[in-house]
PDB file of N, CA and C in Angstrom:
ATOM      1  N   UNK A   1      86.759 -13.784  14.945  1.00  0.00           N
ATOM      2  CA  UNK A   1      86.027 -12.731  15.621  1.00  0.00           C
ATOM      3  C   UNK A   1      85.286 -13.353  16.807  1.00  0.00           C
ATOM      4  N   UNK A   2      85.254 -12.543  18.110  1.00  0.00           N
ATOM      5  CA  UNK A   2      84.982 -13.403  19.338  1.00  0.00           C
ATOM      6  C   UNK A   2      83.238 -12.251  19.401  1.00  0.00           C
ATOM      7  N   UNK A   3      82.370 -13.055  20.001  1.00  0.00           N
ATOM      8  CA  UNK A   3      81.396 -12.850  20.675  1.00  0.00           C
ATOM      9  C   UNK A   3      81.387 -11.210  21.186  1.00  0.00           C
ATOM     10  N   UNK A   4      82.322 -11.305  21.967  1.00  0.00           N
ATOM     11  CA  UNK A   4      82.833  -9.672  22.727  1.00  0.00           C
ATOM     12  C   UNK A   4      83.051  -8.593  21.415  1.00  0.00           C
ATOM     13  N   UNK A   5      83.835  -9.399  20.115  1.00  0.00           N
ATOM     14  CA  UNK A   5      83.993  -8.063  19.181  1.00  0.00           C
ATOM     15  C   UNK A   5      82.512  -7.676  18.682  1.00  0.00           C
ATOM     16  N   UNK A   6      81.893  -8.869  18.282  1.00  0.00           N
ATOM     17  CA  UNK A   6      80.593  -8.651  17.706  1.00  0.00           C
ATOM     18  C   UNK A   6      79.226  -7.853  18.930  1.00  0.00           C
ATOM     19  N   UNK A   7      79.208  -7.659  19.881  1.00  0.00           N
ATOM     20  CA  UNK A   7      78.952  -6.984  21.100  1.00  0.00           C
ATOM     21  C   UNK A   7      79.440  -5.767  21.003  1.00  0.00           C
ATOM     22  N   UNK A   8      80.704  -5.549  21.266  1.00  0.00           N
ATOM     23  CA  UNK A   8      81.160  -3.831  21.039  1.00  0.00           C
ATOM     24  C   UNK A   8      80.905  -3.391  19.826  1.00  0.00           C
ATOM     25  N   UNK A   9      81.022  -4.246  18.476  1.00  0.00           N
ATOM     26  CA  UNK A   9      80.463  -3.456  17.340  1.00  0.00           C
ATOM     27  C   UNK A   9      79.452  -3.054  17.227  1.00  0.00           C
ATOM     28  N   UNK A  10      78.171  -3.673  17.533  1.00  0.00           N
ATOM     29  CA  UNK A  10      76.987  -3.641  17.986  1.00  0.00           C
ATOM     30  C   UNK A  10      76.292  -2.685  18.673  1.00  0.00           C
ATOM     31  N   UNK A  11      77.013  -1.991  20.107  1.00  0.00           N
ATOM     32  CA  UNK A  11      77.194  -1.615  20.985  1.00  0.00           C
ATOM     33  C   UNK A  11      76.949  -0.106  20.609  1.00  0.00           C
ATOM     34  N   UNK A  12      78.339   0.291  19.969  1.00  0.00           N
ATOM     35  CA  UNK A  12      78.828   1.312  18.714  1.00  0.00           C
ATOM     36  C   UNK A  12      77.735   1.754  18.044  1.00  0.00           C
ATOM     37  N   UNK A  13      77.663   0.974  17.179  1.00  0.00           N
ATOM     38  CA  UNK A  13      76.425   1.555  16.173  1.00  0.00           C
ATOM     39  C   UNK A  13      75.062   1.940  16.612  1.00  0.00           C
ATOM     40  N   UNK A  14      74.621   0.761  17.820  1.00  0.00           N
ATOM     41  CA  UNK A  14      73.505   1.492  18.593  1.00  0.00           C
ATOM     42  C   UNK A  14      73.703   2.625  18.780  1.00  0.00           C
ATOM     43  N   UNK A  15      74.607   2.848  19.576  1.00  0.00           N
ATOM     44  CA  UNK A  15      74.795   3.826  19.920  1.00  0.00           C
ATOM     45  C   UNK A  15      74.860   5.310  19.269  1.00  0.00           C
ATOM     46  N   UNK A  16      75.743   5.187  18.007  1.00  0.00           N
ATOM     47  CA  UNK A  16      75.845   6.122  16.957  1.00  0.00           C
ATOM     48  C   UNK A  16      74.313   6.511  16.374  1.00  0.00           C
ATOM     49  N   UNK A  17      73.998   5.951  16.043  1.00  0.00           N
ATOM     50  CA  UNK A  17      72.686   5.733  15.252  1.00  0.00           C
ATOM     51  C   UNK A  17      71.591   6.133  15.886  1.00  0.00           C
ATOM     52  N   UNK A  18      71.501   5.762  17.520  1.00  0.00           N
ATOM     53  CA  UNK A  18      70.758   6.622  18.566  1.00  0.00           C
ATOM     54  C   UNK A  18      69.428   5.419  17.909  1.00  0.00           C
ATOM     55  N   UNK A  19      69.540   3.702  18.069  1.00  0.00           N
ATOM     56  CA  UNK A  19      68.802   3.322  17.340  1.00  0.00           C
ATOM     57  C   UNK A  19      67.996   2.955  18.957  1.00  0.00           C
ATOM     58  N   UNK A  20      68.836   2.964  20.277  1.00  0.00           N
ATOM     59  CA  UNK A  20      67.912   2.413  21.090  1.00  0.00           C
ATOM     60  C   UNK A  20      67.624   3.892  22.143  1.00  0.00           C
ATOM     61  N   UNK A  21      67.163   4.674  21.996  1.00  0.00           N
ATOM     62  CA  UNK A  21      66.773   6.137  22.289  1.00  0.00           C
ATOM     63  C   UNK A  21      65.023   5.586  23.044  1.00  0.00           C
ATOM     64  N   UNK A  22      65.153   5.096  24.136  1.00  0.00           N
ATOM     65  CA  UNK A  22      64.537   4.579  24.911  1.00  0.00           C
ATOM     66  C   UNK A  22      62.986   5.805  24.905  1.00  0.00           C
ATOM     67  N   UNK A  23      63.777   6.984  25.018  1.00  0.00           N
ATOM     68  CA  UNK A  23      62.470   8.070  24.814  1.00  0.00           C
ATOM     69  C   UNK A  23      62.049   8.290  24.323  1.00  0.00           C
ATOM     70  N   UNK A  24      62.652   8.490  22.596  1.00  0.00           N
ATOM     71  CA  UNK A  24      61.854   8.556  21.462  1.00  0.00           C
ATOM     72  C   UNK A  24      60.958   6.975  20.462  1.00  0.00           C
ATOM     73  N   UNK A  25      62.462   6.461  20.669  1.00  0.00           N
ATOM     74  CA  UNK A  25      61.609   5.174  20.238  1.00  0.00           C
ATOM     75  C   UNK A  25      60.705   3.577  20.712  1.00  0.00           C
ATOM     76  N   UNK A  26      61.467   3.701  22.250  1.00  0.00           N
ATOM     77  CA  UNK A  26      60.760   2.592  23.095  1.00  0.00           C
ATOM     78  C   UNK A  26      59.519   2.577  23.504  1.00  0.00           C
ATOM     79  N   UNK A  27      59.543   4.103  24.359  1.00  0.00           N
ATOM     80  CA  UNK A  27      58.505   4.413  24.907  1.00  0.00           C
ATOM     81  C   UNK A  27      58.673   3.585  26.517  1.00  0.00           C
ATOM     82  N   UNK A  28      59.911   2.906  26.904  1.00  0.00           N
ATOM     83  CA  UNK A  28      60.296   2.253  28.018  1.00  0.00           C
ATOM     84  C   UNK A  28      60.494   3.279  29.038  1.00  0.00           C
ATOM     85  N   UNK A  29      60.017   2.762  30.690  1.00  0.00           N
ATOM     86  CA  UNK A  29      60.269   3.937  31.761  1.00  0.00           C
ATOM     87  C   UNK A  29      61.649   3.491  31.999  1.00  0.00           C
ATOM     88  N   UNK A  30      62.555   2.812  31.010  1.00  0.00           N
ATOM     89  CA  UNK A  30      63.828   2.693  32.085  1.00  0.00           C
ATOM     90  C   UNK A  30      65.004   3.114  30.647  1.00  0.00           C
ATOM     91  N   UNK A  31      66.331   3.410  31.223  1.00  0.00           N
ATOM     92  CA  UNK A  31      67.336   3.693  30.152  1.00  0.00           C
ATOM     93  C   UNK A  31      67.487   2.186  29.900  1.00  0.00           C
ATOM     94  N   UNK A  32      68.507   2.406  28.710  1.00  0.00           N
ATOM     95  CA  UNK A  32      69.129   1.201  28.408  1.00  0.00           C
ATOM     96  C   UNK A  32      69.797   0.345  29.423  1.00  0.00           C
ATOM     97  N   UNK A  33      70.673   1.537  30.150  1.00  0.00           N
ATOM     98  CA  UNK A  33      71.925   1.068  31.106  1.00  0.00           C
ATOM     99  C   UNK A  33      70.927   0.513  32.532  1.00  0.00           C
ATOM    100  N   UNK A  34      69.790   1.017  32.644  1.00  0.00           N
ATOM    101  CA  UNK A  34      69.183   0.391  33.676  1.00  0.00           C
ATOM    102  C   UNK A  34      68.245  -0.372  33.130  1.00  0.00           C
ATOM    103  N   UNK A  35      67.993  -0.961  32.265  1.00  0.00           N
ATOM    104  CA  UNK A  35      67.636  -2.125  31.935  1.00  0.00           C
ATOM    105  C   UNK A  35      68.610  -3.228  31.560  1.00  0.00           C
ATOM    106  N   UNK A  36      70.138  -2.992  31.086  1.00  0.00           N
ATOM    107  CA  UNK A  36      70.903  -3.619  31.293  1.00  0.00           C
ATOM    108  C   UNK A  36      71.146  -4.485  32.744  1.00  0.00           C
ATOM    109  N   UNK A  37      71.274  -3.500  33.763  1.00  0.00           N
ATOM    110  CA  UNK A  37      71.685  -3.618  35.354  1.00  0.00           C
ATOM    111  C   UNK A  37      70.333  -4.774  35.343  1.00  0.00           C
ATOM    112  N   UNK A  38      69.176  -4.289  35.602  1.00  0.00           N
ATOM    113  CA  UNK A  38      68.102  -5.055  36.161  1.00  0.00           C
ATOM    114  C   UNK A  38      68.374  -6.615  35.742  1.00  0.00           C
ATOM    115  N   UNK A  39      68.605  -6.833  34.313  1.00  0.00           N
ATOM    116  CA  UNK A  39      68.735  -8.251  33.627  1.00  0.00           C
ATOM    117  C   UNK A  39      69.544  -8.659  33.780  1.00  0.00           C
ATOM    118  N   UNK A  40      70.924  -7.849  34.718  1.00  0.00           N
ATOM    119  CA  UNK A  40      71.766  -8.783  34.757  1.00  0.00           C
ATOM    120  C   UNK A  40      71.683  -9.307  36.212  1.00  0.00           C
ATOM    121  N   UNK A  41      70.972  -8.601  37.463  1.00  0.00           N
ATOM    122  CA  UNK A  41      70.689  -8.821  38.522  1.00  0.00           C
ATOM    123  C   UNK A  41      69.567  -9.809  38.549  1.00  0.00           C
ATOM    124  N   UNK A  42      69.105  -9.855  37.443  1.00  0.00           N
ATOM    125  CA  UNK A  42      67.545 -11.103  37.458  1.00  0.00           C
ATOM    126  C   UNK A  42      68.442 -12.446  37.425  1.00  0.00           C
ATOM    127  N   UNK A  43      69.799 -12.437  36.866  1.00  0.00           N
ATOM    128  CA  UNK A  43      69.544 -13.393  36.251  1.00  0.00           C
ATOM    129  C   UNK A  43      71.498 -14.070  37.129  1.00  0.00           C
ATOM    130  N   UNK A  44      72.121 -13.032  38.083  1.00  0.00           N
ATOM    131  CA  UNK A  44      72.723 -13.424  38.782  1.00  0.00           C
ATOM    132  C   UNK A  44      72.303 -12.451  40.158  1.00  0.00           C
ATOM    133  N   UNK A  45      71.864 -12.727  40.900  1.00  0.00           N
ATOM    134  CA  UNK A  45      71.410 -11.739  42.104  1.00  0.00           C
ATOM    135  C   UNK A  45      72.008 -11.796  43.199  1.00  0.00           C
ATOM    136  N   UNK A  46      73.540 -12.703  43.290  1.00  0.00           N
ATOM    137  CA  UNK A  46      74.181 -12.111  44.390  1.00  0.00           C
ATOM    138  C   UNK A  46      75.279 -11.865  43.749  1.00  0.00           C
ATOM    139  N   UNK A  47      75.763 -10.995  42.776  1.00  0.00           N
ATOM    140  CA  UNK A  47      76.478  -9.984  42.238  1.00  0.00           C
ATOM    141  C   UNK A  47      76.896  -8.745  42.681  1.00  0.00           C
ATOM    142  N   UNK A  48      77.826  -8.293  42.823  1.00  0.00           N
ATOM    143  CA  UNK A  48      78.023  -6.757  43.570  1.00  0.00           C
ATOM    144  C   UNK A  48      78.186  -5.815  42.452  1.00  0.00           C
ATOM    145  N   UNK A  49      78.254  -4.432  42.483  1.00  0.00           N
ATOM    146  CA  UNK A  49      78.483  -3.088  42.006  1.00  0.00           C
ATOM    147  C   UNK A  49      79.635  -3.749  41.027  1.00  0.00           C
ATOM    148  N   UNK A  50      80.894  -3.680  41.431  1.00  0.00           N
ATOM    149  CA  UNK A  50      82.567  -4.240  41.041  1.00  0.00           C
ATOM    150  C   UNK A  50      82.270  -5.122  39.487  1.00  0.00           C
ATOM    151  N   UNK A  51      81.060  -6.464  40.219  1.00  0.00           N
ATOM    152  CA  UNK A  51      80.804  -7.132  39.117  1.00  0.00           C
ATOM    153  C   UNK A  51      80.206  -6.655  37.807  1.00  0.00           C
ATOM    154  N   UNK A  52      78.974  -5.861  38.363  1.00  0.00           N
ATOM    155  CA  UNK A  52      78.107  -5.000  36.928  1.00  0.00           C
ATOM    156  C   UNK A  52      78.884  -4.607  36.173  1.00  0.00           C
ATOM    157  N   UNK A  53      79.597  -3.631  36.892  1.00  0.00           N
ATOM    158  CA  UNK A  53      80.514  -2.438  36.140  1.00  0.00           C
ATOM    159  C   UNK A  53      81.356  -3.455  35.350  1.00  0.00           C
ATOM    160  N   UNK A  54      82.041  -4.528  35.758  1.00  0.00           N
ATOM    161  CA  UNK A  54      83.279  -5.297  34.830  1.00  0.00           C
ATOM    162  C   UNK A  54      82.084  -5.968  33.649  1.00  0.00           C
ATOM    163  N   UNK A  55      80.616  -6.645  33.453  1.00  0.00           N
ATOM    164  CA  UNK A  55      80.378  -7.555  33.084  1.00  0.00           C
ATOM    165  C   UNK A  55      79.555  -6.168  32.054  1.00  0.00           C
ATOM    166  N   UNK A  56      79.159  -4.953  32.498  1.00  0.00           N
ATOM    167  CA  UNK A  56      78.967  -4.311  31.235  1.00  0.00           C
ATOM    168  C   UNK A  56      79.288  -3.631  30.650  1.00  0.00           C
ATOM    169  N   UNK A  57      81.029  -3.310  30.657  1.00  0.00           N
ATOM    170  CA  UNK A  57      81.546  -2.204  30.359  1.00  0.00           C
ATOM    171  C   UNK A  57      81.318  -0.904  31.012  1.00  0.00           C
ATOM    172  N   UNK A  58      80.681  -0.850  32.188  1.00  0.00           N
ATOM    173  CA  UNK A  58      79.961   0.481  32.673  1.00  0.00           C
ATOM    174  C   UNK A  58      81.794   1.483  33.204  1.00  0.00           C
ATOM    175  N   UNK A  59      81.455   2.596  33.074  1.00  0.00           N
ATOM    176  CA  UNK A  59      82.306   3.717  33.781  1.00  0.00           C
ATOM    177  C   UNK A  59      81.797   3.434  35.230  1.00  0.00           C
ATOM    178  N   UNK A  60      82.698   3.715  36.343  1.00  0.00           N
ATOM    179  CA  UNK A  60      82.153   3.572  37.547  1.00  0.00           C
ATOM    180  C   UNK A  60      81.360   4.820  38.001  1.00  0.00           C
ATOM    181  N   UNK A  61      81.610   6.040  37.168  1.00  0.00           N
ATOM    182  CA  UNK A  61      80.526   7.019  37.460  1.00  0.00           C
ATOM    183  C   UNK A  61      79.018   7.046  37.336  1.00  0.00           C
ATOM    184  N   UNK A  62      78.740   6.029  36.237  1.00  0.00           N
ATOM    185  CA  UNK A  62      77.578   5.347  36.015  1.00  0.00           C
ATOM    186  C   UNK A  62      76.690   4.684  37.025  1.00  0.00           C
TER     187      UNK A  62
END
């Protein structure tokens, strides 16, 4: 089992479960998916759009 399966399983169940519901349970001003983006721009910052979308699974409508 690779890193990536244990990530999408992960991913899934958050998701299902509605365990990271930023509004009800964080109390965070940002979604998940834009707190995703921000940390991944902190931490490579000359990255483009093309890259996000491939490095987080994002839909490009996102």
């Amino acid at each position: 089992m690779t890193v990536e399966d244990i990530r999408a399983f992960n991913r899934f169940y958050t998701r299902a479960i509605g365990a990271l519901d930023y509004s009800r349970h964080l109390h965070a001003p940002y979604t998940l998916t834009e707190t995703r983006v921000l940390y991944e721009l902190a931490h490579a910052p000359r990255t483009d759009a093309a890259d996000l979308r491939a490095a987080l699974s994002l839909d490009s409508g996102t």
